[in-house]
Protein backbone atom coordinates (compact mmCIF):
# COMPACT_ATOMS: atom_id res chain seq x y z
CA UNK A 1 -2.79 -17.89 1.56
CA UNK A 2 -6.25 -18.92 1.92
CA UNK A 3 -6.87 -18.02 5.93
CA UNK A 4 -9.66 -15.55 6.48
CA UNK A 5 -9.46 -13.12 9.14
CA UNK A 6 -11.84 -11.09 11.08
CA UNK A 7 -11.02 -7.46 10.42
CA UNK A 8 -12.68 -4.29 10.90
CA UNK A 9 -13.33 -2.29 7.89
CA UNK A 10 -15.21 1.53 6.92
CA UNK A 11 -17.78 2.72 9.15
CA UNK A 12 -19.59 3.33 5.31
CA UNK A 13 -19.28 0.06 4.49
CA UNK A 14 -17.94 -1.58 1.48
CA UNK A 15 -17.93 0.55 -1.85
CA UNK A 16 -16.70 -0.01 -5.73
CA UNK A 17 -16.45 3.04 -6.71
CA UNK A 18 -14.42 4.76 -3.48
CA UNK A 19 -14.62 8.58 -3.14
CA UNK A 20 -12.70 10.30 -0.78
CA UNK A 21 -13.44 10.51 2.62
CA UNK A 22 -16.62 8.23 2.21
CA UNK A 23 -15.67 6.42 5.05
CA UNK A 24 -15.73 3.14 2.96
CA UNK A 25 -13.37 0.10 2.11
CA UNK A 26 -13.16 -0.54 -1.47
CA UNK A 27 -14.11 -3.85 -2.64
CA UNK A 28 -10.53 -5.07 -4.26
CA UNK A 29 -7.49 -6.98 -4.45
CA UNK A 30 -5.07 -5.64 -2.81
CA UNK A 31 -1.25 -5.92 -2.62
CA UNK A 32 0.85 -4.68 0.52
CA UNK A 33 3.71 -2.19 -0.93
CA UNK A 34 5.62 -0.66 2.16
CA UNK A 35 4.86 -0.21 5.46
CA UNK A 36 6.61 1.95 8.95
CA UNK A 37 6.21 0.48 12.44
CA UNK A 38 6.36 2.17 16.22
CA UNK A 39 10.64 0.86 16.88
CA UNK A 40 9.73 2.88 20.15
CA UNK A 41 6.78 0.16 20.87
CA UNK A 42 7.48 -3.09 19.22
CA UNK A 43 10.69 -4.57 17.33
CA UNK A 44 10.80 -5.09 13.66
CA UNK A 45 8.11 -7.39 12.48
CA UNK A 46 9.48 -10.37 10.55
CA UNK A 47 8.37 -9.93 6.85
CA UNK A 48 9.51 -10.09 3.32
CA UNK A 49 7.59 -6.06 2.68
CA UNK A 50 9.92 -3.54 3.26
CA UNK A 51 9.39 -1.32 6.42
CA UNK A 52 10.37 1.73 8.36
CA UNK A 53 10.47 2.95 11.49
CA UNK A 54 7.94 5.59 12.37
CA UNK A 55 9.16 8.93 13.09
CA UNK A 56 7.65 12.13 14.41
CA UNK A 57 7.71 13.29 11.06
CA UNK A 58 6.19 11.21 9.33
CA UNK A 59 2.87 12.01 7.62
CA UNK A 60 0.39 10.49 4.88
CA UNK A 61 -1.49 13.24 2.24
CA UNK A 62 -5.04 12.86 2.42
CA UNK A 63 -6.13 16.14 0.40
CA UNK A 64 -6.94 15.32 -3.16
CA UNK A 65 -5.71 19.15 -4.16
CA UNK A 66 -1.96 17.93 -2.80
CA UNK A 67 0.16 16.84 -5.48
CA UNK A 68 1.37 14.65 -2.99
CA UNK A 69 -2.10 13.09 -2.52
CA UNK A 70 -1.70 9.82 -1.10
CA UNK A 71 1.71 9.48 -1.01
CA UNK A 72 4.29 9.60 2.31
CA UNK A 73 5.14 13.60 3.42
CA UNK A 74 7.89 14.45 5.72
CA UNK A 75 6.81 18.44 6.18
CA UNK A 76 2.94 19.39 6.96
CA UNK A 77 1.35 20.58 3.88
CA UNK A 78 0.77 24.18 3.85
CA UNK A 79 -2.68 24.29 3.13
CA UNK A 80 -3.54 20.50 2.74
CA UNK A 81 -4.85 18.17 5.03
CA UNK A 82 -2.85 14.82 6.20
CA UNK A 83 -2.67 12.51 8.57
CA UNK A 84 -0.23 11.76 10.92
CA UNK A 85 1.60 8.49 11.25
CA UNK A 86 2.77 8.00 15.02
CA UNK A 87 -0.36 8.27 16.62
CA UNK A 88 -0.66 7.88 21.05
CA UNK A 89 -2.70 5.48 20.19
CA UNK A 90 -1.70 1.60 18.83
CA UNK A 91 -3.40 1.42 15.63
CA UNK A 92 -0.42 2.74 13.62
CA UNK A 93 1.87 0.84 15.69
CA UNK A 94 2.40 -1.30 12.22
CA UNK A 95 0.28 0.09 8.89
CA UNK A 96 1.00 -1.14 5.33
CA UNK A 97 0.50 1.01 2.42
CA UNK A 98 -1.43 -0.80 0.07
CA UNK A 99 -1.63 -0.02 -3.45
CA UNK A 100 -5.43 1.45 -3.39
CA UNK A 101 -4.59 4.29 -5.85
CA UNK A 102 -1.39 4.08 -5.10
CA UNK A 103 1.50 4.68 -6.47
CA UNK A 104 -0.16 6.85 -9.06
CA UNK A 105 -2.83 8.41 -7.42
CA UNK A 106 -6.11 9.88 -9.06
CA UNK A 107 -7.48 12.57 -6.68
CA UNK A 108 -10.18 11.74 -5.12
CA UNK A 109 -10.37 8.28 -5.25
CA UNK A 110 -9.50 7.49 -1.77
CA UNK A 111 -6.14 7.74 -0.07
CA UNK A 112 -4.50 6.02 3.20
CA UNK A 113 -6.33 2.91 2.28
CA UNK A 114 -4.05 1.21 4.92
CA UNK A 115 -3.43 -2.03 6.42
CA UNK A 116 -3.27 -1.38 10.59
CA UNK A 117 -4.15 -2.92 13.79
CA UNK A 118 -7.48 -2.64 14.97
CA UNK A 119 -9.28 -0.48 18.12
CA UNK A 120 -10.69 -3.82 19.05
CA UNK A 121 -12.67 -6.41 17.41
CA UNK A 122 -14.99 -5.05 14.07
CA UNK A 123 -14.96 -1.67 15.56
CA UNK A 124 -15.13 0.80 12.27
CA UNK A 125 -12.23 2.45 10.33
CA UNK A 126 -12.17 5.46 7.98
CA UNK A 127 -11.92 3.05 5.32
CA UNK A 128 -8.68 0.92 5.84
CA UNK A 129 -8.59 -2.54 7.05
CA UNK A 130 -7.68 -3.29 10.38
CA UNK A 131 -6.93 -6.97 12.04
CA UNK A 132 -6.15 -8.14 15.53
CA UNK A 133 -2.32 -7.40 15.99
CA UNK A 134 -1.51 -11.45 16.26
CA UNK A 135 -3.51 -11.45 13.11
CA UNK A 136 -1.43 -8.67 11.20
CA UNK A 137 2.14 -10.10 12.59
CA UNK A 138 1.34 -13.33 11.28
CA UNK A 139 -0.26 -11.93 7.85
CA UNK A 140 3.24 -9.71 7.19
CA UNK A 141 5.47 -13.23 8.35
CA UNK A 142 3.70 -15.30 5.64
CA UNK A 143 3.05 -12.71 3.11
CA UNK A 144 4.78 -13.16 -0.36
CA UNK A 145 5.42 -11.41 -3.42
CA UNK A 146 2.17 -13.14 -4.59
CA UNK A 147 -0.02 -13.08 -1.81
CA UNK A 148 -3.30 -10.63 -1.75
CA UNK A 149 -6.02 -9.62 0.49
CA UNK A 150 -9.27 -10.04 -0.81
CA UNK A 151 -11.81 -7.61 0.45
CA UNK A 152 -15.24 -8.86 -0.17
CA UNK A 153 -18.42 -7.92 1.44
């Protein structure tokens, strides 16, 4: 929509050719798919992207030898590693899937490449992007089937 943001992005930096776990945001376009939100912390953001409530169950596969690599799990993985959704802390309190090798994923080309609030202002991610809460409610009330974030460094 034209604004620009501060966000906080990868403690690697910015990368075009993302590997997993490289701790960097890939330089992209990106479109927000789906997203869950805390229901036990905040009400249901207004927004045109389809979300769910968070649940204890909910989980995100980060292991590129998971078929379900970077895709939504309700069960822990066996042997695989993922990462939980409800967190204690607030970052998760909303996150957006984008669609960073998703929905078909290549493994190990980065996964959980979300959209989440940040610790506080610039301070590193594993990779996603992460924006002032105020920032992120406004971005998913004015989002649109057309809109993108840019992620340039």
């Amino acid at each position: 929509m034209g604004r620009s943001m501060p966000c906080a992005v990868g403690r690697g930096g910015f990368a075009t050719s993302k590997r997993e776990g490289d701790g960097c945001t890939p330089i992209a376009e990106l479109r927000l798919a789906h997203g869950y939100y805390r229901a036990d912390r905040l009400r249901r953001p207004l927004t045109r992207i389809p979300l769910d409530p968070i649940s204890v169950r909910d989980l995100w596969s980060d292991d590129p030898s998971d078929p379900k690599y970077n895709h939504h799990v309700t069960t822990a993985p066996q042997s695989f590693s993922y990462e939980r959704l409800r967190r204690g802390d607030p970052l998760y309190d909303i996150v957006l899937v984008t669609d960073w090798n998703w929905p078909v994923a290549s493994p190990g080309l980065g996964s959980a490449i979300f959209v989440h609030c940040w610790r506080r202002a610039r301070f590193p991610t594993e990779g996603c992007i992460a924006f002032n809460r105020s920032d992120l409610l406004w971005l998913l009330a004015h989002w649109q089937a057309d809109s993108r974030i840019l992620i340039q460094p």
